[in-house]
PDB file of N, CA and C in Angstrom:
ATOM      1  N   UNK A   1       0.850  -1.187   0.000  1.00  0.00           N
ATOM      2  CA  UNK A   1       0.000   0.000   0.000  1.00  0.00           C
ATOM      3  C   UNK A   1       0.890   1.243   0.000  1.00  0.00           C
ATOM      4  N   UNK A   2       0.888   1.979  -0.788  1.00  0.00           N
ATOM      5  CA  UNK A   2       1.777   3.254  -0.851  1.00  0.00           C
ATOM      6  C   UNK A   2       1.130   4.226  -0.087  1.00  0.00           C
ATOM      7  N   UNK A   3       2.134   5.170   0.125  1.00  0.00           N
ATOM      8  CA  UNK A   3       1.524   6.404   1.385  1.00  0.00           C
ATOM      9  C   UNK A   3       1.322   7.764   0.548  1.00  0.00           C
ATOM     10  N   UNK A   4      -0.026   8.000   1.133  1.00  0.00           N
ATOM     11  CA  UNK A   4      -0.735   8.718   0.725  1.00  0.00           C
ATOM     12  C   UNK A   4      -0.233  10.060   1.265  1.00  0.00           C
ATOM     13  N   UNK A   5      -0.558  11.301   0.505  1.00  0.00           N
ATOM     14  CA  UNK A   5      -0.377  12.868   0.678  1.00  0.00           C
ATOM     15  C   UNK A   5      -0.191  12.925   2.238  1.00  0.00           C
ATOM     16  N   UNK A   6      -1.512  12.406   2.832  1.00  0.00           N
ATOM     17  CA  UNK A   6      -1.449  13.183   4.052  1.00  0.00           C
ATOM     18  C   UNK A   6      -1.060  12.303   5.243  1.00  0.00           C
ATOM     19  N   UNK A   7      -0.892  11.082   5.030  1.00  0.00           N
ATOM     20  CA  UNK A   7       0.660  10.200   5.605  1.00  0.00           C
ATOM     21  C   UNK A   7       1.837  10.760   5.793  1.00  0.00           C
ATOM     22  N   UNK A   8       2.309  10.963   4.089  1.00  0.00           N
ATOM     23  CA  UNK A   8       3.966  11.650   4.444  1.00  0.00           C
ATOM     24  C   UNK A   8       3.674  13.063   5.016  1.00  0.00           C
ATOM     25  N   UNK A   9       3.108  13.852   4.737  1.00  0.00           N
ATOM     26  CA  UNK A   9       3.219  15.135   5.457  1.00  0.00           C
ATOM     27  C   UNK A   9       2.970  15.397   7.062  1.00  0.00           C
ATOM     28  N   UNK A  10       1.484  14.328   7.270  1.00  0.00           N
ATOM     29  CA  UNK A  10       2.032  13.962   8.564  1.00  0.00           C
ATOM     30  C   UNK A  10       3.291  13.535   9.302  1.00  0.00           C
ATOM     31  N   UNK A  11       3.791  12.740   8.742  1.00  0.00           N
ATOM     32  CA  UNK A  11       5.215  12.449   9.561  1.00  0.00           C
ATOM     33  C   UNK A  11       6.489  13.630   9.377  1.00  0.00           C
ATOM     34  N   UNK A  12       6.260  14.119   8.695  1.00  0.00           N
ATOM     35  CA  UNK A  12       6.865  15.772   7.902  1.00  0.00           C
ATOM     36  C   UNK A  12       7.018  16.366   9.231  1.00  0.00           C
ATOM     37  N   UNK A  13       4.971  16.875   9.356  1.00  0.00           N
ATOM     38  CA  UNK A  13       5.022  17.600  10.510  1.00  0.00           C
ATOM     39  C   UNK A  13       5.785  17.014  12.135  1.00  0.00           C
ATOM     40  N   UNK A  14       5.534  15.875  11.989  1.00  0.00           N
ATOM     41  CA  UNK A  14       5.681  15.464  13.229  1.00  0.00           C
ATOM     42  C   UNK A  14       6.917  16.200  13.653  1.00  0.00           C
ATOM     43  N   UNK A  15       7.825  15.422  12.846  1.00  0.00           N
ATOM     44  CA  UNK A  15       9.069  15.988  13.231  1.00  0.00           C
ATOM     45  C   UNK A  15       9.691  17.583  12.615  1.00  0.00           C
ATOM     46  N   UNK A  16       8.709  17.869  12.038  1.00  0.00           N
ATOM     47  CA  UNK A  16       9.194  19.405  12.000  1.00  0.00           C
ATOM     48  C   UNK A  16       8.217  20.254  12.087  1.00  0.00           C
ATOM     49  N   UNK A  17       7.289  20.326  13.356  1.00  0.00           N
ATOM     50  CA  UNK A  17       6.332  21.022  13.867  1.00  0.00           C
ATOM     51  C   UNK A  17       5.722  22.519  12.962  1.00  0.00           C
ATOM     52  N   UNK A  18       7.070  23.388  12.759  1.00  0.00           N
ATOM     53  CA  UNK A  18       6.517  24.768  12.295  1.00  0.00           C
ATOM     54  C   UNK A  18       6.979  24.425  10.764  1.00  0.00           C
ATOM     55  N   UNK A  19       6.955  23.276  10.199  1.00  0.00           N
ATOM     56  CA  UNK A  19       7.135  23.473   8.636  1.00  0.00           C
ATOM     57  C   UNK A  19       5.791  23.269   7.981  1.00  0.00           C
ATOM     58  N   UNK A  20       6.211  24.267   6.455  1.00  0.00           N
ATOM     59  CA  UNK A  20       5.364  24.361   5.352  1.00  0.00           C
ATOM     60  C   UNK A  20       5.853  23.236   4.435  1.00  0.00           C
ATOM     61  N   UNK A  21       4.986  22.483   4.126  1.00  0.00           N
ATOM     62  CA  UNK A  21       5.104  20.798   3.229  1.00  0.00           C
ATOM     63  C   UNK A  21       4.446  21.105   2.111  1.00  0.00           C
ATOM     64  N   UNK A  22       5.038  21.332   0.953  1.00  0.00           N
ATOM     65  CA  UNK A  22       4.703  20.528  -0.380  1.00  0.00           C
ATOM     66  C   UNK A  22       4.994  19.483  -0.754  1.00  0.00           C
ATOM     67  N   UNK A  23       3.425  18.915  -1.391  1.00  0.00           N
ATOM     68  CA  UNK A  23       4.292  17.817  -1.906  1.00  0.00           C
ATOM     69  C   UNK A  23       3.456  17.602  -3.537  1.00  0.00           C
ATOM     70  N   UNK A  24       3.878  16.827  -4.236  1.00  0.00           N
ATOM     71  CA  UNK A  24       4.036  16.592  -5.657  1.00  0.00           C
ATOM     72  C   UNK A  24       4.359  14.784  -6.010  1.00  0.00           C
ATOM     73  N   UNK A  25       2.782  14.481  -6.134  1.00  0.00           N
ATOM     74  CA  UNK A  25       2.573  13.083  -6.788  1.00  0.00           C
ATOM     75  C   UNK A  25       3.456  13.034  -8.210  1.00  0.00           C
ATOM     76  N   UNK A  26       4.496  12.588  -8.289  1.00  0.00           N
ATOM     77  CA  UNK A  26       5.088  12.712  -9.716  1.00  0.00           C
ATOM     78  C   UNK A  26       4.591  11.284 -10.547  1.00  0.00           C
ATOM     79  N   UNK A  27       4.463  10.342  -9.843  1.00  0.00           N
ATOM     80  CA  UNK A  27       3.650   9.377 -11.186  1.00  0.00           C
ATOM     81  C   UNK A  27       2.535   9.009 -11.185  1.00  0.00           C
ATOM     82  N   UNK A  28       2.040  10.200  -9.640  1.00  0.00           N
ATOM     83  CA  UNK A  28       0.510   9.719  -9.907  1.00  0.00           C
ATOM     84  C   UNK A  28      -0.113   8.699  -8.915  1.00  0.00           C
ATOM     85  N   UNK A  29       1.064   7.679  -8.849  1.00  0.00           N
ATOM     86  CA  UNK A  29       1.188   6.405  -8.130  1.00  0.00           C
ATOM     87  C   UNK A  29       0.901   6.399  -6.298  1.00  0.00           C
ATOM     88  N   UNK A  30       1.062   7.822  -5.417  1.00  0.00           N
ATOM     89  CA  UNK A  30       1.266   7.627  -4.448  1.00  0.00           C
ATOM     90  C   UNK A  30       2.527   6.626  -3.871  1.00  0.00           C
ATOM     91  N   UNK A  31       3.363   6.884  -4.622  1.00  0.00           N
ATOM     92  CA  UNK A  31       4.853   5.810  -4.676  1.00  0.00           C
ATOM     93  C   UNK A  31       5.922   6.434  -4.603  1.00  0.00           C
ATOM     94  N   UNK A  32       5.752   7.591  -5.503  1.00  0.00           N
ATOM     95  CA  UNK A  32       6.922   8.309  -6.260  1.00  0.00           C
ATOM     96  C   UNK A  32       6.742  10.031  -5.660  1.00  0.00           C
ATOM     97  N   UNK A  33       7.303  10.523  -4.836  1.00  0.00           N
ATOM     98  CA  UNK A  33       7.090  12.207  -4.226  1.00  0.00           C
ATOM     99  C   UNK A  33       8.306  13.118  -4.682  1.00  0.00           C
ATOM    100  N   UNK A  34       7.634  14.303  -4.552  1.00  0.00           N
ATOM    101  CA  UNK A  34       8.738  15.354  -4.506  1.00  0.00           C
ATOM    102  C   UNK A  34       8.005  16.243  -3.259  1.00  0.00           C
ATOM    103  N   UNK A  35       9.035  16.752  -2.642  1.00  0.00           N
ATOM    104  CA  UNK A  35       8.109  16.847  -0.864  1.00  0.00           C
ATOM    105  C   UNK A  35       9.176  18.368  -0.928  1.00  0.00           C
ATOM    106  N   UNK A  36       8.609  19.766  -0.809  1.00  0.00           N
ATOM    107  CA  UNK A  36       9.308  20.525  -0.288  1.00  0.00           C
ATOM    108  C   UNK A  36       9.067  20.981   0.975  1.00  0.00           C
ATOM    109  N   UNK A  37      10.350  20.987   2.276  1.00  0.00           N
ATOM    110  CA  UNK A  37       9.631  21.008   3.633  1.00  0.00           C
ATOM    111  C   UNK A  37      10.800  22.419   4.215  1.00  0.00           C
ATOM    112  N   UNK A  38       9.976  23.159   4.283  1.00  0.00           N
ATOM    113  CA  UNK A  38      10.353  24.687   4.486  1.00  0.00           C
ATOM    114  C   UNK A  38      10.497  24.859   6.375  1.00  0.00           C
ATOM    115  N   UNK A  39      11.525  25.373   6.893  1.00  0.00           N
ATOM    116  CA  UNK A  39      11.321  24.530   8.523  1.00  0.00           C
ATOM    117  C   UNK A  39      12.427  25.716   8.990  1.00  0.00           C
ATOM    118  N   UNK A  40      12.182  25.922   9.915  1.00  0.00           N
ATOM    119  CA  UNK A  40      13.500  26.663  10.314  1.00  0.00           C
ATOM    120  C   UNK A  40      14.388  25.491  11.396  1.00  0.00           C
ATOM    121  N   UNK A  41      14.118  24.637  11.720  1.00  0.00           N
ATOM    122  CA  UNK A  41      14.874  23.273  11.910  1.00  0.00           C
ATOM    123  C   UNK A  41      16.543  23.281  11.112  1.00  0.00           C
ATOM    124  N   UNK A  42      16.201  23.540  10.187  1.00  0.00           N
ATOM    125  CA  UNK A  42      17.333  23.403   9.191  1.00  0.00           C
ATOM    126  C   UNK A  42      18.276  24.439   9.088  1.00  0.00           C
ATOM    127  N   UNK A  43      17.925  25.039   9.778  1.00  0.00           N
ATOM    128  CA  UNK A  43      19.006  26.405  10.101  1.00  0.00           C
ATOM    129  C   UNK A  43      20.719  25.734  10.311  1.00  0.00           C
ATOM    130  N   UNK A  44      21.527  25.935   9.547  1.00  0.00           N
ATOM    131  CA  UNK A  44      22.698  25.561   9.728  1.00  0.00           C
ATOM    132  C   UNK A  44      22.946  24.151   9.264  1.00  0.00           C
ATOM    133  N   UNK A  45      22.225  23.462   8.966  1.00  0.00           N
ATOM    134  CA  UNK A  45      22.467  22.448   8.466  1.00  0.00           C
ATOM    135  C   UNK A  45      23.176  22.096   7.186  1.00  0.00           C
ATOM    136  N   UNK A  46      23.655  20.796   6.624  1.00  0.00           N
ATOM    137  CA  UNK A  46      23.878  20.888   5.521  1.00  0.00           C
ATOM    138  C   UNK A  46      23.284  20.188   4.539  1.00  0.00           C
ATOM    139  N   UNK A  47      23.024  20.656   3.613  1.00  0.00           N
ATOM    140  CA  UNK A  47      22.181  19.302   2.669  1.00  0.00           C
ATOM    141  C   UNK A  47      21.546  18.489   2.656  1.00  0.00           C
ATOM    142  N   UNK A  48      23.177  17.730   2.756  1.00  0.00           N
ATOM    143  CA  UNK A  48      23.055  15.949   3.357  1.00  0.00           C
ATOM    144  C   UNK A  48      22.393  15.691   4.662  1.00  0.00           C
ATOM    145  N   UNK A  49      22.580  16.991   5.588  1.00  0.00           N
ATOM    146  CA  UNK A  49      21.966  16.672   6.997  1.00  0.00           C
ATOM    147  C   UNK A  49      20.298  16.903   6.915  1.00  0.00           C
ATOM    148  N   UNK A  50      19.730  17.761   6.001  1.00  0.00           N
ATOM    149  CA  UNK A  50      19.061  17.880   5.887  1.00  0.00           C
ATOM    150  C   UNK A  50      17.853  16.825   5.429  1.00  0.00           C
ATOM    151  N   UNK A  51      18.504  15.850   3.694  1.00  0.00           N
ATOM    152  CA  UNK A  51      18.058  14.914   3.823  1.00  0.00           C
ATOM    153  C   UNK A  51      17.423  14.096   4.082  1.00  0.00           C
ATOM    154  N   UNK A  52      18.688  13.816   5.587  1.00  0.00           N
ATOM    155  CA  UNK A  52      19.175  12.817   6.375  1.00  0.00           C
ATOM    156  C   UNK A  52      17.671  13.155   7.433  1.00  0.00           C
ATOM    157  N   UNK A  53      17.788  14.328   7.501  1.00  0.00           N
ATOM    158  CA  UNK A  53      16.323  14.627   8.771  1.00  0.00           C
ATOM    159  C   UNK A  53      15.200  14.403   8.232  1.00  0.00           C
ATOM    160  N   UNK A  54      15.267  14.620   7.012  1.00  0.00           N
ATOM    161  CA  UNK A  54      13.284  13.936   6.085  1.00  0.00           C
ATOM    162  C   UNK A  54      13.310  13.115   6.578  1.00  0.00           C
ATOM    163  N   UNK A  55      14.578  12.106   5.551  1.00  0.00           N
ATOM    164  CA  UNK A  55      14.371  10.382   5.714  1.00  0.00           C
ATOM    165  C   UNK A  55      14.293   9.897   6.952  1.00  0.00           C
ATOM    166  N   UNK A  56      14.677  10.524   7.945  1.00  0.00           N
ATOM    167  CA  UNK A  56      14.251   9.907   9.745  1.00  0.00           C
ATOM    168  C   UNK A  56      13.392  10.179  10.058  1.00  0.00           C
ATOM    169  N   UNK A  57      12.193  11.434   9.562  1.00  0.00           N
ATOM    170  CA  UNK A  57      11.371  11.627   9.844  1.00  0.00           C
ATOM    171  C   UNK A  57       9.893  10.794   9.186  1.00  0.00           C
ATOM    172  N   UNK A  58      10.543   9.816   7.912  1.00  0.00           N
ATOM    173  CA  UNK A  58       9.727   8.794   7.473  1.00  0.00           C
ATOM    174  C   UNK A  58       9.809   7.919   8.549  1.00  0.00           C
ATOM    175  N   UNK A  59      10.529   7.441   9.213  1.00  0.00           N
ATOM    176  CA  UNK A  59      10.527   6.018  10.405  1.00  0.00           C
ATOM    177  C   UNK A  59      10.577   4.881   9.535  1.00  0.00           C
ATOM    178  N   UNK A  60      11.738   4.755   8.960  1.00  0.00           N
ATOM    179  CA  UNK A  60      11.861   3.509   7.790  1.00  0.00           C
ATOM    180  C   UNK A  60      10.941   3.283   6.407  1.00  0.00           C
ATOM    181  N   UNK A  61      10.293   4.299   6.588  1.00  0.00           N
ATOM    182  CA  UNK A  61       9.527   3.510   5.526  1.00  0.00           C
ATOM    183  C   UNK A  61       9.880   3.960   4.090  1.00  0.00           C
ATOM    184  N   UNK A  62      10.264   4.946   4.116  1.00  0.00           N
ATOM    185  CA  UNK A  62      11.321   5.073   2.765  1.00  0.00           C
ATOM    186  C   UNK A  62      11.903   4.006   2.301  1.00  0.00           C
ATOM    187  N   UNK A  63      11.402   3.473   0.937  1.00  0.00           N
ATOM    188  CA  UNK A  63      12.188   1.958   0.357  1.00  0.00           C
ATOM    189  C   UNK A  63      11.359   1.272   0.361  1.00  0.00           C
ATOM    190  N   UNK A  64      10.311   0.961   1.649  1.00  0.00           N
ATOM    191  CA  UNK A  64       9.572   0.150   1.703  1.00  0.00           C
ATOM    192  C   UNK A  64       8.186  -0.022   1.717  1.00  0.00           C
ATOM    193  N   UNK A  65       7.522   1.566   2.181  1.00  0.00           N
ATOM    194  CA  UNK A  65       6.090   1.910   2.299  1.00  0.00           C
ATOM    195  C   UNK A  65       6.294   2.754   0.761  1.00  0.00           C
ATOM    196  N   UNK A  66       7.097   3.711   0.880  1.00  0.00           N
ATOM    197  CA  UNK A  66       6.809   4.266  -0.408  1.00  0.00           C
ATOM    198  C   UNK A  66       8.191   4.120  -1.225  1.00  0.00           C
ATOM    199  N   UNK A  67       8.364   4.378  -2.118  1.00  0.00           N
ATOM    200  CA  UNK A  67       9.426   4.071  -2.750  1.00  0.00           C
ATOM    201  C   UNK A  67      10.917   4.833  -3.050  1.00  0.00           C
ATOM    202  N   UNK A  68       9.961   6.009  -3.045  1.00  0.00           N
ATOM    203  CA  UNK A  68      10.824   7.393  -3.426  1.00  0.00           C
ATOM    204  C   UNK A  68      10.471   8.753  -2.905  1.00  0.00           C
ATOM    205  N   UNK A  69      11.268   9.583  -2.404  1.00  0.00           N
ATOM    206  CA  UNK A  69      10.817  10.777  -1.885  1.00  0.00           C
ATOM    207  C   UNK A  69      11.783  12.002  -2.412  1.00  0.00           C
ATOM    208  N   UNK A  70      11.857  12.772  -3.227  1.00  0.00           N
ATOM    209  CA  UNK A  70      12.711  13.656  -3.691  1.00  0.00           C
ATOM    210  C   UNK A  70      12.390  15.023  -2.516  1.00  0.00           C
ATOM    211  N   UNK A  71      13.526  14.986  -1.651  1.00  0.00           N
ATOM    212  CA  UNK A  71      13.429  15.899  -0.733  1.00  0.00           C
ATOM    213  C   UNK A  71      13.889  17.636  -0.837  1.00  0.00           C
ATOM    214  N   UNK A  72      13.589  18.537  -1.253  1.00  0.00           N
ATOM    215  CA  UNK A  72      14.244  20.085  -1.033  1.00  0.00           C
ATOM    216  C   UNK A  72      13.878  20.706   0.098  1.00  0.00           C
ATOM    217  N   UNK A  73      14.787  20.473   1.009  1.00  0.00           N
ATOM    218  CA  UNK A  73      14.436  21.043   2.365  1.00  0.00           C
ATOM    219  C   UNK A  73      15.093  22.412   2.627  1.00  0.00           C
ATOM    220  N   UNK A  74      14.384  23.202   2.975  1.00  0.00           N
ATOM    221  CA  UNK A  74      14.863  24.895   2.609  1.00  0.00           C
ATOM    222  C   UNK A  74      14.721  25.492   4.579  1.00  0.00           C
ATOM    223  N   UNK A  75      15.366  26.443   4.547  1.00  0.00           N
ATOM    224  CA  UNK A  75      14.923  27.251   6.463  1.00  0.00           C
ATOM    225  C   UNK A  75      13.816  28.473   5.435  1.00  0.00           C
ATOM    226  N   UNK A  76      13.169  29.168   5.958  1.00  0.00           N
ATOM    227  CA  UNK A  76      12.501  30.302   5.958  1.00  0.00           C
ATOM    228  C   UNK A  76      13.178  31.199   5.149  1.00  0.00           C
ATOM    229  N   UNK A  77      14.142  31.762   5.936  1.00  0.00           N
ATOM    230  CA  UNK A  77      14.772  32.823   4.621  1.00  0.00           C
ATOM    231  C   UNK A  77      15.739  32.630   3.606  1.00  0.00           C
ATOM    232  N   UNK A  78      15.419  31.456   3.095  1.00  0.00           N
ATOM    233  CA  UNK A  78      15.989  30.143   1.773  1.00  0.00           C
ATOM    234  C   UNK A  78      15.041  30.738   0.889  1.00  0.00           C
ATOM    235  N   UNK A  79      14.069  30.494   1.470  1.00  0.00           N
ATOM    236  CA  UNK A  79      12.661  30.996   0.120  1.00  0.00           C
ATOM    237  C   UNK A  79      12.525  32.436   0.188  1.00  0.00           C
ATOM    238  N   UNK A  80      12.386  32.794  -1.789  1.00  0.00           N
ATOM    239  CA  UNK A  80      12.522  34.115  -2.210  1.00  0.00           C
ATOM    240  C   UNK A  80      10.759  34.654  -2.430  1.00  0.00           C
TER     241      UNK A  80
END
């Protein structure tokens, strides 16, 4: 069963309470995401750490509940 819109964004929020979540069905499938999660969490972070904080904030299921998650994780004054 693939995870639905308001699955992943739930777990989004969980762990990043004051973020703004887009997200973007790219095949349609509920399989395949592009998730932008706007957070001031990410303040100082890098990239990879950033990532690294989506994909923990799935709780494994990246790979296995859904397949793919294309993450752009931005702080507040990232976005123009």
């Amino acid at each position: 069963m693939p995870m639905s819109a308001d699955d992943l964004r739930a777990h989004l929020i969980e762990a990043f309470p004051d973020a703004v979540v887009e997200l973007n069905d790219t095949a349609g499938d509920e399989d395949h995401w592009q998730a932008r999660v706007v957070s001031a969490a990410f303040e100082g972070m890098s990239r990879v750490n950033r990532y690294r904080a989506c994909n923990a904030a799935l709780k494994g299921k990246l790979g296995t509940v859904v397949h793919s998650v294309s993450f752009d994780a931005k702080t507040p004054s990232e976005i123009i």
